[in-house]
Each structure stands twice: as structure tokens, then as C-alpha cells.
N, C-alpha and C. Protein backbone atom coordinates (compact mmCIF):
# COMPACT_ATOMS: atom_id res chain seq x y z
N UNK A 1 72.86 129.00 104.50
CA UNK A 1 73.97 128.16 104.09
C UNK A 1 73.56 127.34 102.88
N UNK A 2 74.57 127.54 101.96
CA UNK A 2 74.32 126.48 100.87
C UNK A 2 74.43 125.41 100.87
N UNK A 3 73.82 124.16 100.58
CA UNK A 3 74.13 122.56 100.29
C UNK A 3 75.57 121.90 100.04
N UNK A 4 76.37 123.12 99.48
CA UNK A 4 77.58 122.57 98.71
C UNK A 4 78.59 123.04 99.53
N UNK A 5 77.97 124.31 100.61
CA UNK A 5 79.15 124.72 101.54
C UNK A 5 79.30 123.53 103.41
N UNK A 6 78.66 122.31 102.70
CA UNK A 6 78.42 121.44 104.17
C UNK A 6 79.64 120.78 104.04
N UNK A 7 80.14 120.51 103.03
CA UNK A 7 81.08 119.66 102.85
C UNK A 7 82.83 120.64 102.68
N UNK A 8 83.92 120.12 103.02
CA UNK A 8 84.97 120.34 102.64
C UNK A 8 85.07 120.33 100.95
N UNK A 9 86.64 120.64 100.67
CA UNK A 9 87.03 120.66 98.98
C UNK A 9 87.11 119.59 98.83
N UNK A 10 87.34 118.31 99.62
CA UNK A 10 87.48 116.99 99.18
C UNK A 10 86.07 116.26 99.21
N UNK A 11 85.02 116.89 99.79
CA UNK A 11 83.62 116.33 100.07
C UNK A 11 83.15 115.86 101.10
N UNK A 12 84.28 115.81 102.56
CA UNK A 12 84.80 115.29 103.78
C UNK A 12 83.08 116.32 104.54
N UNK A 13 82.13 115.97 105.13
CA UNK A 13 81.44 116.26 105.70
C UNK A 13 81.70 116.41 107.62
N UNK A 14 83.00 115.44 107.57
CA UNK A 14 83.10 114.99 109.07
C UNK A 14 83.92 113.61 109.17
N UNK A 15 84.69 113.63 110.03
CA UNK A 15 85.94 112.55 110.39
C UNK A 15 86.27 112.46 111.70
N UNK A 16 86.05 110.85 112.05
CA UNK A 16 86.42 110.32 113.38
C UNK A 16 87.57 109.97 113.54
N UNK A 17 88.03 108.70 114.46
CA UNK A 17 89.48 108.24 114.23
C UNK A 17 89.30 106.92 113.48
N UNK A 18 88.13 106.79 112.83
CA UNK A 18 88.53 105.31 112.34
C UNK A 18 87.59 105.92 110.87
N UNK A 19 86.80 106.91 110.80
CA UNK A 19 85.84 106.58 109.90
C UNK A 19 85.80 108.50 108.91
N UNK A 20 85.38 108.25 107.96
CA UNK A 20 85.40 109.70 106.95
C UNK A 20 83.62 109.63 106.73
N UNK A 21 83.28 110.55 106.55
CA UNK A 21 81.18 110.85 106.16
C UNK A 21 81.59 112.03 104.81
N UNK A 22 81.77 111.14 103.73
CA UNK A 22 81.80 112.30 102.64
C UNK A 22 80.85 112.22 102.05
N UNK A 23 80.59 113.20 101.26
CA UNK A 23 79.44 113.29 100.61
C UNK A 23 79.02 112.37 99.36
N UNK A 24 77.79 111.87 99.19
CA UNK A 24 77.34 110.82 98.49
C UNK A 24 77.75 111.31 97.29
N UNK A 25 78.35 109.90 96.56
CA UNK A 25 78.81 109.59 95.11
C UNK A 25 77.83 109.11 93.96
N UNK A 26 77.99 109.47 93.11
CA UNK A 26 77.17 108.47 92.03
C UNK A 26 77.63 107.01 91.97
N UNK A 27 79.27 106.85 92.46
CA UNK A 27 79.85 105.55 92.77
C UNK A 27 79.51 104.34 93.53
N UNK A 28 78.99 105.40 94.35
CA UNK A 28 78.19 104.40 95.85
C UNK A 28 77.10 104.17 94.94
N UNK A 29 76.65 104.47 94.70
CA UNK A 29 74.80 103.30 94.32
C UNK A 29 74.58 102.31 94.22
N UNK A 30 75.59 101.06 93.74
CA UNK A 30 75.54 99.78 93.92
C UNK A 30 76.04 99.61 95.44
N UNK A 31 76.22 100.12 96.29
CA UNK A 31 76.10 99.73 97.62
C UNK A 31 75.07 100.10 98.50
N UNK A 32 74.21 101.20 97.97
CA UNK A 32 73.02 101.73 98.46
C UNK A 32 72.21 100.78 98.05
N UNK A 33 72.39 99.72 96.77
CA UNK A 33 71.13 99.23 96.04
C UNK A 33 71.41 97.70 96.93
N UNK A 34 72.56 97.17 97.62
CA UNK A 34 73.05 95.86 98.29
C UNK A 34 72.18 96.57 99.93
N UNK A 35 72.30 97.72 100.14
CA UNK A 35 71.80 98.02 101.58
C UNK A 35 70.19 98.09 101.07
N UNK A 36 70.06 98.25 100.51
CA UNK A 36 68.22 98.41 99.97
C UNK A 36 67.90 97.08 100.00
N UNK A 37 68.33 96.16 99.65
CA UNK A 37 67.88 94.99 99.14
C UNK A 37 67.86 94.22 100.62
N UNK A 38 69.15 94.47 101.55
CA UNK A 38 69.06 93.61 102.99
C UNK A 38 68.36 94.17 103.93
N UNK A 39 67.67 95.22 103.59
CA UNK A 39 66.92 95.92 104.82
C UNK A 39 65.16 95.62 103.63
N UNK A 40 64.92 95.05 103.33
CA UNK A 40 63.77 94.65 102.88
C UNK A 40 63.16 93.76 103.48
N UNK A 41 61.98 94.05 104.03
CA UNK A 41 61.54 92.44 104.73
C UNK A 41 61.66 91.31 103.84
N UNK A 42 61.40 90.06 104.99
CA UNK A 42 61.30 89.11 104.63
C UNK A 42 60.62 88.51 103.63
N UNK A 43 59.64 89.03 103.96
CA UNK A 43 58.04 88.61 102.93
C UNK A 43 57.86 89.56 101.72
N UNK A 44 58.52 90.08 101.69
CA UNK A 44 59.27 90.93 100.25
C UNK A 44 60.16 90.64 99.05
N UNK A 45 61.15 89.56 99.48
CA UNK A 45 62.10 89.15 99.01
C UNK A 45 62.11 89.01 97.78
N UNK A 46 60.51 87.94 98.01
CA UNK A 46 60.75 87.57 96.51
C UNK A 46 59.57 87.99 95.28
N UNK A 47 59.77 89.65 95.49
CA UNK A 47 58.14 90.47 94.96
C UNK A 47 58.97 91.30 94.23
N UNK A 48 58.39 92.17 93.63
CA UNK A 48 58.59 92.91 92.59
C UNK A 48 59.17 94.13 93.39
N UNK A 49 58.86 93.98 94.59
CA UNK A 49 59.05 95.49 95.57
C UNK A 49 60.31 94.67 96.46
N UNK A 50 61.36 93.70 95.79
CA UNK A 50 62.69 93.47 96.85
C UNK A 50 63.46 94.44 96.55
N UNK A 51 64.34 94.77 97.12
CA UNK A 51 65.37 96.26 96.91
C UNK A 51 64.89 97.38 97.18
N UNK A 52 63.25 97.54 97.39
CA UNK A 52 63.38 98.66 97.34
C UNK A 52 63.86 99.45 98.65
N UNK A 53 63.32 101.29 98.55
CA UNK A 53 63.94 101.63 99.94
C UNK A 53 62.98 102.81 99.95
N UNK A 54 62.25 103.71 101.17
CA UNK A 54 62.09 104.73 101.67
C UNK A 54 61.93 105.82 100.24
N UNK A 55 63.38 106.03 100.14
CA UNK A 55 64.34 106.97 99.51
C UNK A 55 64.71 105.95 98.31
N UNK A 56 64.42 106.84 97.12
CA UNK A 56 64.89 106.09 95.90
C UNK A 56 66.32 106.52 95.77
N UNK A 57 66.85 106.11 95.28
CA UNK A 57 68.60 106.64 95.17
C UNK A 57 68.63 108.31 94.91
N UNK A 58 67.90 108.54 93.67
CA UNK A 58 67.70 110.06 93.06
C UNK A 58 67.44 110.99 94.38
N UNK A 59 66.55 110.21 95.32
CA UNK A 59 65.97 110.96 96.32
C UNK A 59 67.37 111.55 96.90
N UNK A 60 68.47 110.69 97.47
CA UNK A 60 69.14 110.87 98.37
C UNK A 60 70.34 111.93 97.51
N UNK A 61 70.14 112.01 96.51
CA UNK A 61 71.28 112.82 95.80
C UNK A 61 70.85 114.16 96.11
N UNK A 62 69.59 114.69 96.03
CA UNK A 62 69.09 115.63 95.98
C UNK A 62 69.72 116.73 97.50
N UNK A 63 69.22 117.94 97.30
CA UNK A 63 70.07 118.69 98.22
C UNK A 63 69.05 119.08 99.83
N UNK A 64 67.90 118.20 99.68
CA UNK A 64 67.16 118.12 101.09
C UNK A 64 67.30 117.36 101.63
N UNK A 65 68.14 116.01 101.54
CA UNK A 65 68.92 115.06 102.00
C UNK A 65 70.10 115.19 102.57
N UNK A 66 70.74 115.63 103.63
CA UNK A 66 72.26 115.53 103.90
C UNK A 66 72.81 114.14 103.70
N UNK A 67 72.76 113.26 102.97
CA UNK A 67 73.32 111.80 102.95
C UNK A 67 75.04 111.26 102.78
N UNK A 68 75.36 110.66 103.81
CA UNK A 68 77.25 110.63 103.72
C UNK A 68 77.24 109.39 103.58
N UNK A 69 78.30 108.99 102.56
CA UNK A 69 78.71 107.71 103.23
C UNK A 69 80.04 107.63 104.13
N UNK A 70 79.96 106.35 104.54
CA UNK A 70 80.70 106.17 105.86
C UNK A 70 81.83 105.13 104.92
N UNK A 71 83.54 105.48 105.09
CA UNK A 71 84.28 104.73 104.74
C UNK A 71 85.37 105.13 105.91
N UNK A 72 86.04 103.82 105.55
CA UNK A 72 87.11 103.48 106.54
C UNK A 72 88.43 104.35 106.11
N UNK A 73 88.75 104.82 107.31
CA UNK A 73 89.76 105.78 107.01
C UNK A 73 90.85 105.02 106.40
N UNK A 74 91.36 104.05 106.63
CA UNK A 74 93.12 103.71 106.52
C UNK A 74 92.55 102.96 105.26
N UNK A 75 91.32 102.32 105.04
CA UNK A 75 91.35 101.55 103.99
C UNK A 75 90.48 102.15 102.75
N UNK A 76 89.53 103.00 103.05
CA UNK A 76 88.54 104.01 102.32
C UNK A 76 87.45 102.87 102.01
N UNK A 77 87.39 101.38 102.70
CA UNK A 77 86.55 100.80 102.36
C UNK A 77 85.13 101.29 102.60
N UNK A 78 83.97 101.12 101.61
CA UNK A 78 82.72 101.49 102.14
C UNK A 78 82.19 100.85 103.31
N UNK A 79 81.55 101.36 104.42
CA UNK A 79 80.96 100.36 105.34
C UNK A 79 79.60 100.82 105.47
N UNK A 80 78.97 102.30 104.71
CA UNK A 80 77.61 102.24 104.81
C UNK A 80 77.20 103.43 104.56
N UNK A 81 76.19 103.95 104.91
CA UNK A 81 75.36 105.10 104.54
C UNK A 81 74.79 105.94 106.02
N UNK A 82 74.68 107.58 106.73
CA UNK A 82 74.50 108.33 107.25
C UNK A 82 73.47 109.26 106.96
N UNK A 83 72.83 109.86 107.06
CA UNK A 83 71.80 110.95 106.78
C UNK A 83 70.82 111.31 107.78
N UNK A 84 70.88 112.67 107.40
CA UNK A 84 69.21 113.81 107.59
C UNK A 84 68.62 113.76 106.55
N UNK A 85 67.17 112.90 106.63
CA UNK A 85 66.47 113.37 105.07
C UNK A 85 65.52 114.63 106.30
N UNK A 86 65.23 115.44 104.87
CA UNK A 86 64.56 116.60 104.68
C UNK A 86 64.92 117.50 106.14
N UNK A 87 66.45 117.98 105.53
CA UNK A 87 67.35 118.83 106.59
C UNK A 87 66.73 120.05 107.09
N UNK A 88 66.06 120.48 105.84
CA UNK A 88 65.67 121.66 106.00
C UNK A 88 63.80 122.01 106.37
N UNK A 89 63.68 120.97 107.40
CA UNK A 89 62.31 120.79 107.81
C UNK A 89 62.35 121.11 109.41
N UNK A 90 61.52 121.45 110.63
CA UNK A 90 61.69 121.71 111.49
C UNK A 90 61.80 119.82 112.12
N UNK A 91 62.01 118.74 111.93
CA UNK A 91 62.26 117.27 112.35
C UNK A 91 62.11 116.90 111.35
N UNK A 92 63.90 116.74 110.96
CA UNK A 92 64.45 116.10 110.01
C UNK A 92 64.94 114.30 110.32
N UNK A 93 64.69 113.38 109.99
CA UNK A 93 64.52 111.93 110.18
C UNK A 93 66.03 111.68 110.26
N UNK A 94 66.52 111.05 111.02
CA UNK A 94 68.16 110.54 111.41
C UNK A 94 67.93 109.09 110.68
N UNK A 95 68.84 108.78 109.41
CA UNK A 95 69.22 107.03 109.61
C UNK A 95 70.72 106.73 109.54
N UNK A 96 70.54 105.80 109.68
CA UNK A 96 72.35 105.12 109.31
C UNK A 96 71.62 103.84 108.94
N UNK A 97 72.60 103.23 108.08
CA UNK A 97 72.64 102.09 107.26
C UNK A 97 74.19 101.13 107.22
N UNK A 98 74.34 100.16 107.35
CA UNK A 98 75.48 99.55 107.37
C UNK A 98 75.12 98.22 106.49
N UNK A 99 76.49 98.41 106.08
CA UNK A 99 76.94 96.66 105.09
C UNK A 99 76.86 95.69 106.28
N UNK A 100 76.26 94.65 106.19
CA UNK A 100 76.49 93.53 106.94
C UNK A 100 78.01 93.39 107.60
N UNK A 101 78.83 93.69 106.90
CA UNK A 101 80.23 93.29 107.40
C UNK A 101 80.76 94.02 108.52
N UNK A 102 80.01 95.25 108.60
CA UNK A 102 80.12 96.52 109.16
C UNK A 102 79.13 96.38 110.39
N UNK A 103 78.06 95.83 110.83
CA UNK A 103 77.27 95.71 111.73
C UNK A 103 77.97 95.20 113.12
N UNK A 104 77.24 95.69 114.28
CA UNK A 104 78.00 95.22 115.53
C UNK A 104 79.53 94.86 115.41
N UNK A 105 80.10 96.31 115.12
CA UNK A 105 81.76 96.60 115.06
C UNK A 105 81.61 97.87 115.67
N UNK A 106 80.68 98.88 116.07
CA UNK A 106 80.63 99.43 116.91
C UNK A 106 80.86 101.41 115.95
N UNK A 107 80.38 100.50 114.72
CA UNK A 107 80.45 101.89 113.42
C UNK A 107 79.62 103.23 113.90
N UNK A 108 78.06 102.51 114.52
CA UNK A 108 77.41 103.66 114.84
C UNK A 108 77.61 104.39 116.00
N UNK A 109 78.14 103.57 117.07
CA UNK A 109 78.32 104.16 118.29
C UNK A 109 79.35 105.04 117.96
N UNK A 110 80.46 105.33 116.79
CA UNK A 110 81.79 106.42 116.53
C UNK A 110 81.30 107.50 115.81
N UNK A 111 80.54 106.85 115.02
CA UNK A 111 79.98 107.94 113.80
C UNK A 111 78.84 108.93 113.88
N UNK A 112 77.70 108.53 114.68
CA UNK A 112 76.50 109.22 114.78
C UNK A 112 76.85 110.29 115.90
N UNK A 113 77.41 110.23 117.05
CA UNK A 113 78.11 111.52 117.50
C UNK A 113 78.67 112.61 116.94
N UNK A 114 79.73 111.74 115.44
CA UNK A 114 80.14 113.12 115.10
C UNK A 114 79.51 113.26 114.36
N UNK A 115 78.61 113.05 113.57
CA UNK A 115 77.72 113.24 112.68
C UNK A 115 76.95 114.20 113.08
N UNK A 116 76.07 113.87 114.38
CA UNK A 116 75.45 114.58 114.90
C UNK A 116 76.18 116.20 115.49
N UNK A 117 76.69 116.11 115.76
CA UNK A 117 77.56 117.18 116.67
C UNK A 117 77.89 118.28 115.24
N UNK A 118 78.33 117.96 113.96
CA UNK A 118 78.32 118.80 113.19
C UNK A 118 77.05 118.78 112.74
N UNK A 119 76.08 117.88 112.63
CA UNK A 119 75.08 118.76 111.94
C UNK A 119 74.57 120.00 112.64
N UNK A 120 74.45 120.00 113.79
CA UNK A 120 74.29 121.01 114.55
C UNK A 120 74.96 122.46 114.77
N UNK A 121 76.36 121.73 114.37
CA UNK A 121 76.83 123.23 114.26
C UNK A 121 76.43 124.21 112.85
N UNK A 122 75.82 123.01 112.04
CA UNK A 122 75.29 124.03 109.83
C UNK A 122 74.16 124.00 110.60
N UNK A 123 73.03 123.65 111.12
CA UNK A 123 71.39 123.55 111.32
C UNK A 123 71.13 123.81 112.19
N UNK A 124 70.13 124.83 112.46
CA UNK A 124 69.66 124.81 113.63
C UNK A 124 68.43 124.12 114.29
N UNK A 125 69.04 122.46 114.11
CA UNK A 125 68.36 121.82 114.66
C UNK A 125 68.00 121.45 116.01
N UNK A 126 66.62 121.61 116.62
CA UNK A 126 66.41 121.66 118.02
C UNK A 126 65.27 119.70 118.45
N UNK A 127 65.13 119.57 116.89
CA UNK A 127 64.27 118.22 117.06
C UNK A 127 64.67 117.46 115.79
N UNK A 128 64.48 115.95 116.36
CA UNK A 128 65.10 115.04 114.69
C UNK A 128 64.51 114.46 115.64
N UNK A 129 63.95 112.91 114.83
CA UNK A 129 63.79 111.39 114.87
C UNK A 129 64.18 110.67 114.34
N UNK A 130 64.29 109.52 114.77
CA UNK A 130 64.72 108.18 113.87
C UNK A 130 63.79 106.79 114.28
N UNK A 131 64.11 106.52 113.07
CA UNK A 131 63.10 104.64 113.10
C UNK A 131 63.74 103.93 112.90
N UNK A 132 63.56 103.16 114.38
CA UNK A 132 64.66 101.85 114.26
C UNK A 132 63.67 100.37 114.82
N UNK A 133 64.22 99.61 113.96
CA UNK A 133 63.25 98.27 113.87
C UNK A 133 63.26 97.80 115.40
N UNK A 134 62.41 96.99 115.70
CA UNK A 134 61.89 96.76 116.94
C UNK A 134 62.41 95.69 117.77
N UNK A 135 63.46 94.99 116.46
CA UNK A 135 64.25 93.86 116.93
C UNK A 135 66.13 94.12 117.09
N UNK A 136 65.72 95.51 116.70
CA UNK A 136 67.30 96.35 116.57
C UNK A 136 67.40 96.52 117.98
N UNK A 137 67.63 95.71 119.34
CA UNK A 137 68.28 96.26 120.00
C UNK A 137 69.38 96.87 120.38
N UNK A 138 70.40 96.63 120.04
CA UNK A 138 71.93 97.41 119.71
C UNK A 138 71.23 98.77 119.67
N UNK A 139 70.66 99.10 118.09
CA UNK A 139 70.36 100.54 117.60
C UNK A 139 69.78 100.69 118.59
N UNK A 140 68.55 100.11 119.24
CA UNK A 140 67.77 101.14 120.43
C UNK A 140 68.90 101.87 121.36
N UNK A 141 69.52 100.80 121.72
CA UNK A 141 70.43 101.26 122.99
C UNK A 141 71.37 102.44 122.83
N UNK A 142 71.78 102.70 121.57
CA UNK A 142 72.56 103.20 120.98
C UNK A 142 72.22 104.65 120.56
N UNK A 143 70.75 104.64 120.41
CA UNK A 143 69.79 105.80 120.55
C UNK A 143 69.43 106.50 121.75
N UNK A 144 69.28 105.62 122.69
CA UNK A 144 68.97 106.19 123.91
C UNK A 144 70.13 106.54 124.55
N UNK A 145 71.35 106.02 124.21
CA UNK A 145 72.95 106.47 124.74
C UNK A 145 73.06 108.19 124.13
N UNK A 146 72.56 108.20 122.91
CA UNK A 146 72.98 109.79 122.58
C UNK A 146 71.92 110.74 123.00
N UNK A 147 70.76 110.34 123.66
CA UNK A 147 69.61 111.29 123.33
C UNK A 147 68.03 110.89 123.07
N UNK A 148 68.27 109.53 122.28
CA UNK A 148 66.68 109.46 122.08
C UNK A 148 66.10 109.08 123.14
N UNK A 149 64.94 109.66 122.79
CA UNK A 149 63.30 109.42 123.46
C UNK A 149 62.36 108.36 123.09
N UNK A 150 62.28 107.61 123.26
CA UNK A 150 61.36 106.68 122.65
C UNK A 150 59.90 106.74 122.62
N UNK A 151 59.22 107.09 122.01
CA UNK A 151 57.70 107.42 121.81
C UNK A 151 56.95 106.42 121.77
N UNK A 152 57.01 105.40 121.38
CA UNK A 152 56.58 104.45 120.87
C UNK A 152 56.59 103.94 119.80
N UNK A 153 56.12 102.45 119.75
CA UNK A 153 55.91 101.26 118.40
C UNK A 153 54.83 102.43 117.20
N UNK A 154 55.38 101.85 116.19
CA UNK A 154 54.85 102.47 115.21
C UNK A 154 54.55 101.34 113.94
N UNK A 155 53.87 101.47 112.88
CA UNK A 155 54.53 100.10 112.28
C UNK A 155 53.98 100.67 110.44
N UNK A 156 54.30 100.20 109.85
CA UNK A 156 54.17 100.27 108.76
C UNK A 156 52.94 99.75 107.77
N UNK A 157 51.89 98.88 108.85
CA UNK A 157 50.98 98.68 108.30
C UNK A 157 50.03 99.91 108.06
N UNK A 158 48.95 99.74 106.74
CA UNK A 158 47.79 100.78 106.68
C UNK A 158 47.56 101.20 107.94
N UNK A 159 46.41 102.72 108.00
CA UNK A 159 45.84 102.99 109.32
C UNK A 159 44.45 102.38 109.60
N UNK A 160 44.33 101.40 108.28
CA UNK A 160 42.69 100.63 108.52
C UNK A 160 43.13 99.23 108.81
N UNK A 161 44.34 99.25 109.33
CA UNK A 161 44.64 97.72 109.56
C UNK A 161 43.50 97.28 111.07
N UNK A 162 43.16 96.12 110.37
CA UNK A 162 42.28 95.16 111.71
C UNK A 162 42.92 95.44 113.03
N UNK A 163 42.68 96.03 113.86
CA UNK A 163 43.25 96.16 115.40
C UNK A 163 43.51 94.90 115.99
N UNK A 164 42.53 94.12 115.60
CA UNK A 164 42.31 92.32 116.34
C UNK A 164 43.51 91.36 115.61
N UNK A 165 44.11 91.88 114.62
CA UNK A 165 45.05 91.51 113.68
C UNK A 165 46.51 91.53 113.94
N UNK A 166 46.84 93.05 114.70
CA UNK A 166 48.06 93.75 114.84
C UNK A 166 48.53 92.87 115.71
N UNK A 167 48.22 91.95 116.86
CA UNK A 167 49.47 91.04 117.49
C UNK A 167 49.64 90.38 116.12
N UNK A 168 49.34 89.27 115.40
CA UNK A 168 49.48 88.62 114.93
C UNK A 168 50.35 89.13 113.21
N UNK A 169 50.25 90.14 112.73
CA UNK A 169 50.92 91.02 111.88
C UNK A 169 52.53 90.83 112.92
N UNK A 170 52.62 91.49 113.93
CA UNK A 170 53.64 92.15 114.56
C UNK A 170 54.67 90.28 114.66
N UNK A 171 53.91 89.48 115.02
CA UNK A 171 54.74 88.02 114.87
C UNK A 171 55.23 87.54 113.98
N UNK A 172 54.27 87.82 112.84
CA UNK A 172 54.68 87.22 112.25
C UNK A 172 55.15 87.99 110.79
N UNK A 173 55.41 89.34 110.63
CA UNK A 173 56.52 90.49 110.10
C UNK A 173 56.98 91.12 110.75
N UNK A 174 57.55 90.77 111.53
CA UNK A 174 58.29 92.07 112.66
C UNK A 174 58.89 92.65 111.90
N UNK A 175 59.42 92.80 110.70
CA UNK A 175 60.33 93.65 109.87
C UNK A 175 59.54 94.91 109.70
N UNK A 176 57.89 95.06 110.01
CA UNK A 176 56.71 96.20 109.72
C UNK A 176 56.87 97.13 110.69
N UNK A 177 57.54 96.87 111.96
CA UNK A 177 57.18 97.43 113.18
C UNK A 177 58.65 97.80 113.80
N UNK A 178 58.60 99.08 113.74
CA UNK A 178 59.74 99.80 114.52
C UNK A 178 58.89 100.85 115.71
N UNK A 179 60.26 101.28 116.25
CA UNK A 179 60.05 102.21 117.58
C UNK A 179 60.54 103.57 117.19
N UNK A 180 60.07 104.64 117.50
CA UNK A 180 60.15 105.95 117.07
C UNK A 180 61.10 106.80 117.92
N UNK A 181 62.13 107.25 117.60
CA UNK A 181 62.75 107.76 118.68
C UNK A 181 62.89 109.21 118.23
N UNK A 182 62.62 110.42 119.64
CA UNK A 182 62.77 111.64 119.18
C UNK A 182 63.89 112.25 119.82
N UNK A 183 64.80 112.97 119.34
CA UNK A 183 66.07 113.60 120.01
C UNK A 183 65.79 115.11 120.34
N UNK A 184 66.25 115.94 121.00
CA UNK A 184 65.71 116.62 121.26
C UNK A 184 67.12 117.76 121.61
N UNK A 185 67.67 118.86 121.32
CA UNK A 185 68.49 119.78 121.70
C UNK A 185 68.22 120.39 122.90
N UNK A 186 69.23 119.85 123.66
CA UNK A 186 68.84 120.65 125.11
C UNK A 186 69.07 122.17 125.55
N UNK A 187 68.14 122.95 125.80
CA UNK A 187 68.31 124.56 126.01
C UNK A 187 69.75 124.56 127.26
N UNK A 188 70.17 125.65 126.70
CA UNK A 188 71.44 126.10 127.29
C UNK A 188 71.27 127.15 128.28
């Protein structure tokens, strides 16, 4: 399957009753660059590295990315960002991203079902993960409602970080430390 045959003629990837996942715009980037900037830690803010993200914008355009954004059907307002990076890997990484305005309105619990449910029908995906921060309870719950597995804390510090250190890292940046969740396709 080609990259360009995921999407409808309008770019429509997938549609709920409240929400559209079309395929990423060059338009959206100043809302990718407002979601980059609020998902930056704390102790980042004010460094040369605020805004950044994972995924540089270029990254997500590219065609090993499935990346949608999420707009409101009746209003086409943006409320955020969807994706498989590196689709075409045997565990391809699940995120969603939301505008502040858009948070705990219950966007992911509508969208990542159908999201999920068609990626499955283009991929034959049997394993994905996602990383969700450690203070995201909503997202945990919300993960383990569709499927995830939780593996464990993971965190973003080096692998030569001080062991005697890591409580005290984890207090005082919790923004470093997420939980790993693996989904898993159940045999039929």
C-alpha cells in the first residue's frame, strides 16, 4: 500500500461523530510548534531547546509517519495532532497530542479507537507502544481502557545516570519520566 492511498480524495484518514483525522498540512505547523512548546518540560522553558519535540516538523511530513490532525467536525477547529511514527516498522510508537483547550473533553477517548481500528485495517500491525508521562493519569487510564500493557517507568535521563540520583531526578522533573505502554493485537 502506498502512503497516499491511506487517506481519502479530501485527505480524511478517518471520522468519528464529533472529530475528522486528515492528513497533516503544511498549515498546521504553527499548531504543532504551540503543542511542541507546551509539552516541553519545565526546566526547559527557558533554554535554547524550549519548543522543541521528538519529531521535528519535517519529520512528521515524511511518509514513515502516519500523522493526522484532529479537527472538529461542525467547526473544523484544530484540537490536535494523532500518529504512528515509523508505520512501517514491526512497533510503530502511538501518540496523540492536544491543544490545551482540547484536553480532558474526552478527544482521546473518541479518536484513538477509530484511529486505531483503521490503522489496522492498512497495517498489519500486531504490536505498537506509546509513552505517556507519569503524571498523565487520564492518558494511562485511557491506555489501559483500549489495550495497553504497561511495562514500566522509563525516563529520559542518560543510561549513566547516578542510580542514587534517580528518586531525586524523578521529583524533582517528573516531566523526564513516563510509563511505557505496549498494545498488542489479539490472535483470532
Amino acid at each position: 500500500m502506498k502512503y497516499k492511498d491511506l487517506f481519502d480524495a479530501n485527505g480524511i484518514f478517518t471520522q468519528t461523530e464529533h472529530y475528522i483525522l486528515r492528513r497533516i498540512l503544511p498549515e498546521d505547523q504553527p499548531f504543532y510548534q504551540q503543542l511542541a512548546k507546551a509539552e516541553t518540560p519545565a526546566f526547559l522553558q527557558n533554554t535554547s531547546l524550549a519548543g522543541t519535540s521528538a519529531l521535528a516538523w519535517e519529520d512528521l511530513l515524511e511518509e514513515e509517519h502516519l500523522t493526522c490532525s484532529i479537527l472538529q467536525r461542525d467547526t473544523q477547529a484544530f484540537c490536535g495532532f494523532c500518529q504512528f511514527q515509523w508505520i512501517f516498522t514491526d512497533a510503530p510508537e502511538l501518540g496523540i497530542d492536544l491543544l490545551p483547550d482540547y484536553q480532558k473533553q474526552g478527544v482521546a477517548a473518541e479518536v484513538l479507537p477509530a484511529f486505531l481500528s483503521q490503522a489496522k485495517k492498512l497495517f498489519p500491525i500486531d504490536h505498537f507502544y506509546s509513552k505517556i508521562k507519569k503524571n498523565n493519569i487520564p492518558s494511562q487510564r485511557l491506555a489501559e481502557k483500549i489495550g495497553g500493557i504497561c511495562i514500566g517507568m522509563k525516563s529520559l535521563l542518560p543510561a549513566n545516570f547516578p542510580p542514587e540520583m534517580m528518586s531525586v531526578a524523578e521529583k524533582e522533573f517528573p516531566d523526564l519520566f513516563y510509563l511505557e505502554y505496549h498494545f498488542y493485537r489479539k490472535k483470532e
